[in-house]
N, C-alpha and C. Protein backbone atom coordinates (compact mmCIF):
# COMPACT_ATOMS: atom_id res chain seq x y z
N UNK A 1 22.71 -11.82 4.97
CA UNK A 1 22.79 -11.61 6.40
C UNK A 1 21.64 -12.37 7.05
N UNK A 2 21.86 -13.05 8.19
CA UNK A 2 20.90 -13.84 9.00
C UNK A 2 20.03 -13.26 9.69
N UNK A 3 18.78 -13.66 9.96
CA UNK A 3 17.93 -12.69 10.81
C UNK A 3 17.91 -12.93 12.07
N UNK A 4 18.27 -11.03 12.88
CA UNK A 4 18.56 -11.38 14.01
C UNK A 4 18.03 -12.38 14.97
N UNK A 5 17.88 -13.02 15.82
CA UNK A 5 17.36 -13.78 17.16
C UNK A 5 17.73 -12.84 17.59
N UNK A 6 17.97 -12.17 18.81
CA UNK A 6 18.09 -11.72 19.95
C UNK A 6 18.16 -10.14 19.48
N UNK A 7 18.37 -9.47 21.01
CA UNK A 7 18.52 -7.78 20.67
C UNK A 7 19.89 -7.35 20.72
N UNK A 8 20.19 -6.45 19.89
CA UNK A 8 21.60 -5.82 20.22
C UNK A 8 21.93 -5.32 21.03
N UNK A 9 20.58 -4.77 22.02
CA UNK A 9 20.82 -3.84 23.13
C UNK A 9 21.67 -4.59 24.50
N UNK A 10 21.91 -3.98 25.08
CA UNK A 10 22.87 -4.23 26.51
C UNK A 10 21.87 -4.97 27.39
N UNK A 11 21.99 -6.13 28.26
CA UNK A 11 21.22 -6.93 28.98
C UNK A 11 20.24 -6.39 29.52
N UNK A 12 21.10 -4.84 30.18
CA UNK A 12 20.61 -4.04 31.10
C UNK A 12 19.01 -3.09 30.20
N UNK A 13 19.23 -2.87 29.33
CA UNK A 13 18.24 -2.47 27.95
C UNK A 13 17.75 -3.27 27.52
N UNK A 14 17.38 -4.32 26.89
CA UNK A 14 16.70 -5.18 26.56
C UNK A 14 15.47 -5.56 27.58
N UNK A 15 15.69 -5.86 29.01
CA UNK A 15 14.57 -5.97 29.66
C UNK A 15 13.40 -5.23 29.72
N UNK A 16 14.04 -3.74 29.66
CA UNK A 16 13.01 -2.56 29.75
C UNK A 16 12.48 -2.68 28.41
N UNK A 17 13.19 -3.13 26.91
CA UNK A 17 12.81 -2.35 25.96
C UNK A 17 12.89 -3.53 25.11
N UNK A 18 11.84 -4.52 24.13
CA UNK A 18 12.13 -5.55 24.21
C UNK A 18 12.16 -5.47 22.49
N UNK A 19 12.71 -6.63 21.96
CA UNK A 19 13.18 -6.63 20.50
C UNK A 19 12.08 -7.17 19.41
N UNK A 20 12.14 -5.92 19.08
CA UNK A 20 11.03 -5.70 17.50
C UNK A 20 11.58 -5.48 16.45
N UNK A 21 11.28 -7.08 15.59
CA UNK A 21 11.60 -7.08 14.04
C UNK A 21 10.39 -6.58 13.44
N UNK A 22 10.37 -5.11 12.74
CA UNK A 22 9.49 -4.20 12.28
C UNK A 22 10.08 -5.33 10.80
N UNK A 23 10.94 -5.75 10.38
CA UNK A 23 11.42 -6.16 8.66
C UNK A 23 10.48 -7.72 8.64
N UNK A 24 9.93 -7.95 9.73
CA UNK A 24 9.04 -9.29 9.70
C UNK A 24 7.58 -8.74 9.79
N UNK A 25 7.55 -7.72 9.92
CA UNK A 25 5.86 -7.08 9.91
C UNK A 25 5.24 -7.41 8.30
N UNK A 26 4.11 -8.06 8.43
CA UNK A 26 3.17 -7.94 7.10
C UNK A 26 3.46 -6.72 6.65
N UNK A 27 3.90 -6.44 5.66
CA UNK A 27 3.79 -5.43 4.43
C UNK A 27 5.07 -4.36 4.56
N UNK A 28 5.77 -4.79 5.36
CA UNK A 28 7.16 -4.08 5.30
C UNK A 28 7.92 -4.79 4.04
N UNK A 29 8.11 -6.36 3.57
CA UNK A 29 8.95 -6.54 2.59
C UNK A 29 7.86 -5.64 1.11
N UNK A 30 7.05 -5.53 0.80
CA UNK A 30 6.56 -4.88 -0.09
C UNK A 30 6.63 -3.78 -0.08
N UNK A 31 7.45 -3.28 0.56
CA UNK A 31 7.22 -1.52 0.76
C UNK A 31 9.10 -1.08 0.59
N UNK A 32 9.92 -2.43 0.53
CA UNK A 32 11.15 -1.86 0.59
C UNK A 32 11.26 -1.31 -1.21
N UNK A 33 11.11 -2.16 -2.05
CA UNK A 33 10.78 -2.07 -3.39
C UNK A 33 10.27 -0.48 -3.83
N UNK A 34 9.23 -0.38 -3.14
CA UNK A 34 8.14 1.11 -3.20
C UNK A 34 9.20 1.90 -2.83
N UNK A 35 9.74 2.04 -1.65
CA UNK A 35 10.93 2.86 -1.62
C UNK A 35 12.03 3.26 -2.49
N UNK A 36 12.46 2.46 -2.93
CA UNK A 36 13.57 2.46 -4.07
C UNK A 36 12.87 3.25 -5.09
N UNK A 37 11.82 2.83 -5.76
CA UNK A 37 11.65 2.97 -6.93
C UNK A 37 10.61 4.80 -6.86
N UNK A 38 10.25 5.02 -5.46
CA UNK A 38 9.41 6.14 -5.23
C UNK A 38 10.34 7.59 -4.97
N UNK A 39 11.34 6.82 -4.08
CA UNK A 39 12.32 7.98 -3.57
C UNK A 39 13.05 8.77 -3.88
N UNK A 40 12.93 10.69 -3.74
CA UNK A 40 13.47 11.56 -4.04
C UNK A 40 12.35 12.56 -4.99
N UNK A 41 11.44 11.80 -5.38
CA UNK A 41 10.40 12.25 -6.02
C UNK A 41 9.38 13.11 -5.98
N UNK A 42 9.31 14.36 -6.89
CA UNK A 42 8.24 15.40 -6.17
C UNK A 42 6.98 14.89 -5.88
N UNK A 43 6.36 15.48 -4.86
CA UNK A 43 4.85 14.83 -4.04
C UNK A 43 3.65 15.66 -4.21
N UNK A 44 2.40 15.06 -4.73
CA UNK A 44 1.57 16.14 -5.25
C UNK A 44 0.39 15.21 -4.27
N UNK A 45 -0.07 16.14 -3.66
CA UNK A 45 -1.48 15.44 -2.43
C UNK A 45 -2.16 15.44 -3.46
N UNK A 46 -3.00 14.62 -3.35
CA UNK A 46 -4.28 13.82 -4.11
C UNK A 46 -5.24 13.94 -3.18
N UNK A 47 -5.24 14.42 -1.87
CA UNK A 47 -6.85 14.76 -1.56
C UNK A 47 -7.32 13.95 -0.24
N UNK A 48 -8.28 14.23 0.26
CA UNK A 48 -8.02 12.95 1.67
C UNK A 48 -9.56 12.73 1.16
N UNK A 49 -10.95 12.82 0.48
CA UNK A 49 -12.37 12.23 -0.10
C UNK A 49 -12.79 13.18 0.57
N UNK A 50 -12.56 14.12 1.57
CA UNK A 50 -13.59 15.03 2.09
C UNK A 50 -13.50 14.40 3.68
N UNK A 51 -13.11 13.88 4.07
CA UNK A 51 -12.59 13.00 5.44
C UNK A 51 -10.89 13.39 6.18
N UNK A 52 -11.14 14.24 7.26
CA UNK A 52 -10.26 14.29 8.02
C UNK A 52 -9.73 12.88 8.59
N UNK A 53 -8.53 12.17 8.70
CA UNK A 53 -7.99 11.19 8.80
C UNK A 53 -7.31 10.72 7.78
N UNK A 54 -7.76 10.35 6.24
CA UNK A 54 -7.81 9.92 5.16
C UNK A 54 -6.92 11.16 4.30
N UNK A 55 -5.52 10.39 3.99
CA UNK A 55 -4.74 11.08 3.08
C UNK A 55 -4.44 10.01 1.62
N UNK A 56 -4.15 10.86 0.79
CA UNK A 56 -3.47 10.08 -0.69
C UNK A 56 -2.63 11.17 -1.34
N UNK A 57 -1.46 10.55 -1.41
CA UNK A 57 -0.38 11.22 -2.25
C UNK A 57 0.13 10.56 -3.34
N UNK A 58 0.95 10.99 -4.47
CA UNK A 58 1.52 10.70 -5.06
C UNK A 58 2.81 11.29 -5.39
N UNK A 59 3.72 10.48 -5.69
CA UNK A 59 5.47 10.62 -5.98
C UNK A 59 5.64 10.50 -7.50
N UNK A 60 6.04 11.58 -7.84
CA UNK A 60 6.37 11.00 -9.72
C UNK A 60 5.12 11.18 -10.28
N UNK A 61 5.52 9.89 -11.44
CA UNK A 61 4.52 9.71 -12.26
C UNK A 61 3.52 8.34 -11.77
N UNK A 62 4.57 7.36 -11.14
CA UNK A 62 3.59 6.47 -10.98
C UNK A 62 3.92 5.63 -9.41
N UNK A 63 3.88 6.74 -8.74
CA UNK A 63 4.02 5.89 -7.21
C UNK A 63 3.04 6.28 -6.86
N UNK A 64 2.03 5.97 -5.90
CA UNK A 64 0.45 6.49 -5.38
C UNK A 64 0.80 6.07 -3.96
N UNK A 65 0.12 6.40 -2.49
CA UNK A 65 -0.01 6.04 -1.50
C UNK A 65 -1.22 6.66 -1.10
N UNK A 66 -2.23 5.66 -0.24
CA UNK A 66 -3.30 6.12 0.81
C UNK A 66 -3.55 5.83 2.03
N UNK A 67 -3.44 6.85 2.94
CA UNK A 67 -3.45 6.19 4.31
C UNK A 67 -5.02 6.21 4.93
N UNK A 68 -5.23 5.50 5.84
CA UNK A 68 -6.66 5.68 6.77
C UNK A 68 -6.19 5.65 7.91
N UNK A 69 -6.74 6.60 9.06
CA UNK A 69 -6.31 6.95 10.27
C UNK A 69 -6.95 5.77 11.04
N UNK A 70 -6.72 4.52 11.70
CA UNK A 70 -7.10 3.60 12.71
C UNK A 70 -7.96 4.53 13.96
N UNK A 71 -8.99 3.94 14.63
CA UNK A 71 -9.39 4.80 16.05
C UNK A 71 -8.64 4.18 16.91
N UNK A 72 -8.39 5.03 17.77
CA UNK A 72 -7.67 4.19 19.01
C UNK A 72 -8.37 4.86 20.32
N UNK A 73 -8.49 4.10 21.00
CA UNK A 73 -9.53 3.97 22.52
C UNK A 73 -8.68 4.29 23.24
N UNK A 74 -7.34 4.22 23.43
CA UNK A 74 -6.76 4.94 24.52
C UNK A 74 -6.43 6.26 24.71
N UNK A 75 -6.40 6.89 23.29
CA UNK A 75 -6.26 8.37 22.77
C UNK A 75 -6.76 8.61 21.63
N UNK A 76 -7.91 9.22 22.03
CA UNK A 76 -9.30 9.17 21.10
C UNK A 76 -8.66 10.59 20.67
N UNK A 77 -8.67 10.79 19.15
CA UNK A 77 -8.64 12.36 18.71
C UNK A 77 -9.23 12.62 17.98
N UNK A 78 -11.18 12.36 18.32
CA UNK A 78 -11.80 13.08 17.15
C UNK A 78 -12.39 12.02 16.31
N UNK A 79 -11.76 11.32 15.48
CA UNK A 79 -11.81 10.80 14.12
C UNK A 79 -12.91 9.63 14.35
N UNK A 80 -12.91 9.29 15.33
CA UNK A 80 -13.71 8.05 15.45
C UNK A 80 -13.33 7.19 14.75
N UNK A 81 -14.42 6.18 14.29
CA UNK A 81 -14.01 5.03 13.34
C UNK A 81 -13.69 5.49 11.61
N UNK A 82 -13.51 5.35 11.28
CA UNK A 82 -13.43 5.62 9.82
C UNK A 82 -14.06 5.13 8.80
N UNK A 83 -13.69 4.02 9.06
CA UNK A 83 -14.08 2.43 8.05
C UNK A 83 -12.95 2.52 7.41
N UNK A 84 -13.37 2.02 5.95
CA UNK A 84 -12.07 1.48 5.22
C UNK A 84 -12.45 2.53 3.88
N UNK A 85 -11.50 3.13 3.11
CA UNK A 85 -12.13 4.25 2.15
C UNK A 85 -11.82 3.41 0.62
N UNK A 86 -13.17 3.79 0.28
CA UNK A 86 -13.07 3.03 -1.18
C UNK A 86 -12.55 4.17 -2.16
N UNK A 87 -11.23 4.05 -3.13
CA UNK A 87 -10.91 4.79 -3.65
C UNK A 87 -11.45 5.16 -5.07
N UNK A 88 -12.56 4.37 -5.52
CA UNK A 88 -13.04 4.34 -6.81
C UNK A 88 -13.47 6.21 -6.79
N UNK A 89 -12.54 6.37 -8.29
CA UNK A 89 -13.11 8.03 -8.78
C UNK A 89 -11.69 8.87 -7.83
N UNK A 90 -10.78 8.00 -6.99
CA UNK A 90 -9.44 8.89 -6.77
C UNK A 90 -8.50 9.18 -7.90
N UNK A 91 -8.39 10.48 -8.28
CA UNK A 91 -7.43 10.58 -9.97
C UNK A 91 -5.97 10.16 -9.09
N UNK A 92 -5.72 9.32 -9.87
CA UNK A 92 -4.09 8.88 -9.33
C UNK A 92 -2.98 9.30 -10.19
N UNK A 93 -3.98 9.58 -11.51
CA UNK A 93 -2.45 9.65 -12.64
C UNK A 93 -1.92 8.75 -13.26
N UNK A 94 -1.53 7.47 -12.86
CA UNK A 94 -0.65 6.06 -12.88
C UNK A 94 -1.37 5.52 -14.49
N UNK A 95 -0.49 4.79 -15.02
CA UNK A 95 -1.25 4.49 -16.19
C UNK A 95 -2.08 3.38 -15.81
N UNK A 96 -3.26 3.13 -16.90
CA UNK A 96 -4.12 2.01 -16.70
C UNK A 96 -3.75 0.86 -16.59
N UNK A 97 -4.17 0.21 -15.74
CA UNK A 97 -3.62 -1.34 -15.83
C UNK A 97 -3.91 -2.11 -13.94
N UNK A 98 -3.66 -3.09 -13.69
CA UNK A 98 -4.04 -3.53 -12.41
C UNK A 98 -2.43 -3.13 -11.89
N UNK A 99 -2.78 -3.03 -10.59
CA UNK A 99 -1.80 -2.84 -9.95
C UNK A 99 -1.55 -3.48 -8.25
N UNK A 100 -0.78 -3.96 -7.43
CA UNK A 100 -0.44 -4.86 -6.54
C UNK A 100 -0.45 -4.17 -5.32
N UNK A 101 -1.35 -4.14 -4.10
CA UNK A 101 -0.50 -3.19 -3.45
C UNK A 101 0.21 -3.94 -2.33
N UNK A 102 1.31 -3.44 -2.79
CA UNK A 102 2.50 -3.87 -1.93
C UNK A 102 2.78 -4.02 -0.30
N UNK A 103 1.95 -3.02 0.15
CA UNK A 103 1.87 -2.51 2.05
C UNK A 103 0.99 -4.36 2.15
N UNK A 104 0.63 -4.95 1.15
CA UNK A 104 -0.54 -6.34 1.58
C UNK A 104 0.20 -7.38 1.76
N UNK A 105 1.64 -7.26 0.84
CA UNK A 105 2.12 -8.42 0.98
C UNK A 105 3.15 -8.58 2.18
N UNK A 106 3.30 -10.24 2.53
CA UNK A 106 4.24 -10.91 2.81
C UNK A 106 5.60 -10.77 3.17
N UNK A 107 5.99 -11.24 1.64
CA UNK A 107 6.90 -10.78 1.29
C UNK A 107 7.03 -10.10 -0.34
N UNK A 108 8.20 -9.91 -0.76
CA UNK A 108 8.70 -8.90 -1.72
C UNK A 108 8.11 -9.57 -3.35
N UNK A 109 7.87 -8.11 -3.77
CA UNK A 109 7.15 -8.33 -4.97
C UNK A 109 8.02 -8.54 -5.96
N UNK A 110 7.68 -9.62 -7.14
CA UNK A 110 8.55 -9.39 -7.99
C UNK A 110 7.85 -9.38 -9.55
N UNK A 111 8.18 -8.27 -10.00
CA UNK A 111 7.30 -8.10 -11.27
C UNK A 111 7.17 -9.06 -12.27
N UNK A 112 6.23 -9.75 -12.82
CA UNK A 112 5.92 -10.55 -13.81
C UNK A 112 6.04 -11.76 -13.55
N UNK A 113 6.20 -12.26 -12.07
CA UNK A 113 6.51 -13.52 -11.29
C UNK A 113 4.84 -13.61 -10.55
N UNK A 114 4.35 -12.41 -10.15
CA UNK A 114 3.20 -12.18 -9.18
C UNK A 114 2.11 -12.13 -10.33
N UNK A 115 1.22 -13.13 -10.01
CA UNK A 115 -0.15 -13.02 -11.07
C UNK A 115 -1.62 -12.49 -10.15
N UNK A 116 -1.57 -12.50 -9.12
CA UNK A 116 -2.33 -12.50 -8.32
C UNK A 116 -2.00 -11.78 -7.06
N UNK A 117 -2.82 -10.89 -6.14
CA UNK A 117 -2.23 -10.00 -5.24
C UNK A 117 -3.58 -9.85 -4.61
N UNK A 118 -3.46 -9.88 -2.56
CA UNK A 118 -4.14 -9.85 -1.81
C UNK A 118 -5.19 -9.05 -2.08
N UNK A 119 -4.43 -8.07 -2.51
CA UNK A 119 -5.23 -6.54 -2.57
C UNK A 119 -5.03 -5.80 -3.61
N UNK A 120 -5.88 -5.88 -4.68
CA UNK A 120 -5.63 -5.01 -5.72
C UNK A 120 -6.06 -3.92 -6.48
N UNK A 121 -5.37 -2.66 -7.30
CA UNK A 121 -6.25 -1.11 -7.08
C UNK A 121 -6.17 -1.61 -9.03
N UNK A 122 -7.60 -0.93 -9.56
CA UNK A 122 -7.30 -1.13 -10.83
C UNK A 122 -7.46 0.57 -11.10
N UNK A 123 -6.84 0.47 -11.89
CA UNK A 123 -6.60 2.13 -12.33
C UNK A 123 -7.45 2.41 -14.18
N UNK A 124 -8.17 2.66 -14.34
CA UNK A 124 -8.92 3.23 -15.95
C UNK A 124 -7.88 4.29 -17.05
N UNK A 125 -8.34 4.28 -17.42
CA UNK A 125 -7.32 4.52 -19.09
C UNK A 125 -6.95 6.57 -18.40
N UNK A 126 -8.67 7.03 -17.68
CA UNK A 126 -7.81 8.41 -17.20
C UNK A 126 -7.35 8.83 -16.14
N UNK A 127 -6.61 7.86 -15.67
CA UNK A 127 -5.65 7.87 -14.36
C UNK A 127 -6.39 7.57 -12.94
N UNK A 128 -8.01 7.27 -13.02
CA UNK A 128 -9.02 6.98 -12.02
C UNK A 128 -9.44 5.67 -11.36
N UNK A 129 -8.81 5.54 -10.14
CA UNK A 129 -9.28 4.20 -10.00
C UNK A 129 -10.56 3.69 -10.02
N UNK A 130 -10.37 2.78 -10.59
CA UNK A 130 -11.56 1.89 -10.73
C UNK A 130 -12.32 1.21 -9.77
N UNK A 131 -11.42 0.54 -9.13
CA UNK A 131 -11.55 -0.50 -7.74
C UNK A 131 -10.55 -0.50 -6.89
N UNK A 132 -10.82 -0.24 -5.64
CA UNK A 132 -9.47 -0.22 -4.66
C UNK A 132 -9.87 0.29 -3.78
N UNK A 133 -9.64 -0.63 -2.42
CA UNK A 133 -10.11 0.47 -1.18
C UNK A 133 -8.37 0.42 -0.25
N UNK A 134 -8.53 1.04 0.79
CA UNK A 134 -7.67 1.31 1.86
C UNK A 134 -8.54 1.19 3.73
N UNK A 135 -8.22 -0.50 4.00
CA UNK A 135 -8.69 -0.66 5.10
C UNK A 135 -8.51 0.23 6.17
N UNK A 136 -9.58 0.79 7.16
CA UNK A 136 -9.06 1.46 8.58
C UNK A 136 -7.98 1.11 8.58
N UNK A 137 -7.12 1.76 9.11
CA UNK A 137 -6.02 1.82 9.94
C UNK A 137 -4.98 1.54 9.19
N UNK A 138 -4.90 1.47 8.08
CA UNK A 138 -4.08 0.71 7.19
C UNK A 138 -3.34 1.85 6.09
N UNK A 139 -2.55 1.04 5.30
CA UNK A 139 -2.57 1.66 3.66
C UNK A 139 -2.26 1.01 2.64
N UNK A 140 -2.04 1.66 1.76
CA UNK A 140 -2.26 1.16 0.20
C UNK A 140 -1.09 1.74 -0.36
N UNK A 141 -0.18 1.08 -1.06
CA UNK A 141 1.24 1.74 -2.06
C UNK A 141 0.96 0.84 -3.36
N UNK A 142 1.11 1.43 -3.97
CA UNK A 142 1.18 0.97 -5.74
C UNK A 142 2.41 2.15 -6.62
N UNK A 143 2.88 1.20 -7.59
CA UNK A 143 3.90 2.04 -8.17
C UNK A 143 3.81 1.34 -9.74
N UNK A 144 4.53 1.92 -10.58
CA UNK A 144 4.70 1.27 -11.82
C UNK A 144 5.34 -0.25 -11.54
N UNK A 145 6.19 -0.41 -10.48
CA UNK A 145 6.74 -1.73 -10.22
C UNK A 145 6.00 -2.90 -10.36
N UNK A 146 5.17 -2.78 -9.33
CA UNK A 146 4.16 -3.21 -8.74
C UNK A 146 2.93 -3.52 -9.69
N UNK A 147 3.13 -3.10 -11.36
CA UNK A 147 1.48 -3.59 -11.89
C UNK A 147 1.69 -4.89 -11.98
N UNK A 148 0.81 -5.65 -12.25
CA UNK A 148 0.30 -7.33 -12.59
C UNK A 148 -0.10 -6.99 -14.03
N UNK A 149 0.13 -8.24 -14.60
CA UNK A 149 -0.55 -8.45 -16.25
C UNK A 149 -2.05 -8.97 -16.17
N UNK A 150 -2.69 -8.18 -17.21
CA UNK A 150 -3.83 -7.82 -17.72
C UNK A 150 -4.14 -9.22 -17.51
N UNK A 151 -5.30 -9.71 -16.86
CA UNK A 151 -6.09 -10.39 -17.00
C UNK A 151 -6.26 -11.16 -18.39
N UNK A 152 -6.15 -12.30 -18.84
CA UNK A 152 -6.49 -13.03 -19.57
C UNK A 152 -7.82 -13.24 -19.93
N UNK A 153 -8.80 -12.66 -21.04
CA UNK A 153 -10.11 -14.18 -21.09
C UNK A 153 -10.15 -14.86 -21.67
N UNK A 154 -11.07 -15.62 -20.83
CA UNK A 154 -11.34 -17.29 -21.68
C UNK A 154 -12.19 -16.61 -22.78
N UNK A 155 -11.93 -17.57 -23.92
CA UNK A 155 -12.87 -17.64 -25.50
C UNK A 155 -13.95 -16.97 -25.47
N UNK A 156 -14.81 -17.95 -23.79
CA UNK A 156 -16.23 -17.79 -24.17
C UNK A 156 -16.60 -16.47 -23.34
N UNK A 157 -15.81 -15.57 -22.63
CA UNK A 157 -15.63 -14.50 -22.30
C UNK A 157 -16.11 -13.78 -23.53
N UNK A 158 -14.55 -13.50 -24.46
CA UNK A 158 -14.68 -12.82 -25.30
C UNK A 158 -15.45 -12.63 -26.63
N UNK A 159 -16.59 -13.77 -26.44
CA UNK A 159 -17.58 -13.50 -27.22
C UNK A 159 -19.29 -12.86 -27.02
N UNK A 160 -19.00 -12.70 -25.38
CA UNK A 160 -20.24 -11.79 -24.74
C UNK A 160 -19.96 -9.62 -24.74
C-alpha cells in the first residue's frame, strides 16, 4: 500500500484538523515489531528508580519498556525536568546479551541484518542492565527480537 499524500478527511475537516503521519514518526517503524512479538502478555512493573515520572515494565519473558515523563511549560505538573534515567542496576529479567532499542530507530528492525543500533541497553548474565539510559521525554523498548550479536574481538583484545 502507498503512503498516503493527502487526508482522508472531508475538505470541510481537513482545514481545521490537519494530516499527521504518526507511521513516519522516528521510532514508530521499530515499535510495530515490539508489538507483535510483546502483545497479550502478562505485565509485571519494574519500578519507576524512586522518581515520580519514570516508569519500566515488562511483558513476558523478554519484552522490557521505560518511559521518562518530558516537562512541558505550558502545563507544568510537578515533575519538572527529569533528565534522561540511566537504567544501569534496572532487573529486567531478559537474557544477557546486547539488545536494540527499537522506539530509536528509523525504520524496522530486522534481526541478524542490524549490527549496530542508535541506542543500545546491555543486559548482564542476572537479568541487570548494564548500560542503557532512557532520554527525557522519551522511551526505550527492547524484546528478545530486537538483540544484536555479541560483539566480536580483535586478537589483540583477547589477549589483555
Amino acid at each position: 500500500m502507498a503512503t498516503p499524500t493527502q487526508s482522508p478527511l472531508p475538505s470541510e475537516s481537513s482545514d481545521q484538523n490537519s494530516w499527521v503521519c504518526e507511521h513516519r514518526w522516528h521510532g514508530v517503524a521499530g515499535l510495530v515489531a515490539f508489538r507483535k512479538a510483546c502483545r497479550g502478555r502478562a505485565v509485571t512493573n519494574l519500578g519507576n528508580g524512586g522518581v515520580d515520572g519514570r516508569l519500566a515494565f515488562r511483558a513476558g519473558d523478554d519484552c522490557m519498556v521505560a518511559l521518562v515523563r518530558g516537562s512541558n511549560w505550558k502545563w507544568p505538573q510537578g515533575f519538572g525536568s527529569l533528565g534522561d534515567w540511566n537504567l544501569q542496576g534496572l532487573l529486567v529479567g531478559l537474557p544477557a546479551g546486547r539488545y536494540c532499542n527499537v522506539a530509536a530507530l528509523s525504520s524496522k528492525f530486522v534481526a541478524g541484518a542490524v549490527m549496530e543500533c542508535p541506542s543500545e541497553v546491555l543486559v548482564g548474565g542476572d537479568g541487570a542492565v548494564l548500560s542503557g539510559s532512557v532520554p527525557e521525554g522519551d522511551l526505550l523498548a527492547i524484546y528478545g527480537g530486537s538483540r544484536l550479536p555479541d560483539r566480536r574481538l580483535r586478537s589483540d583484545q583477547r589477549r589483555r
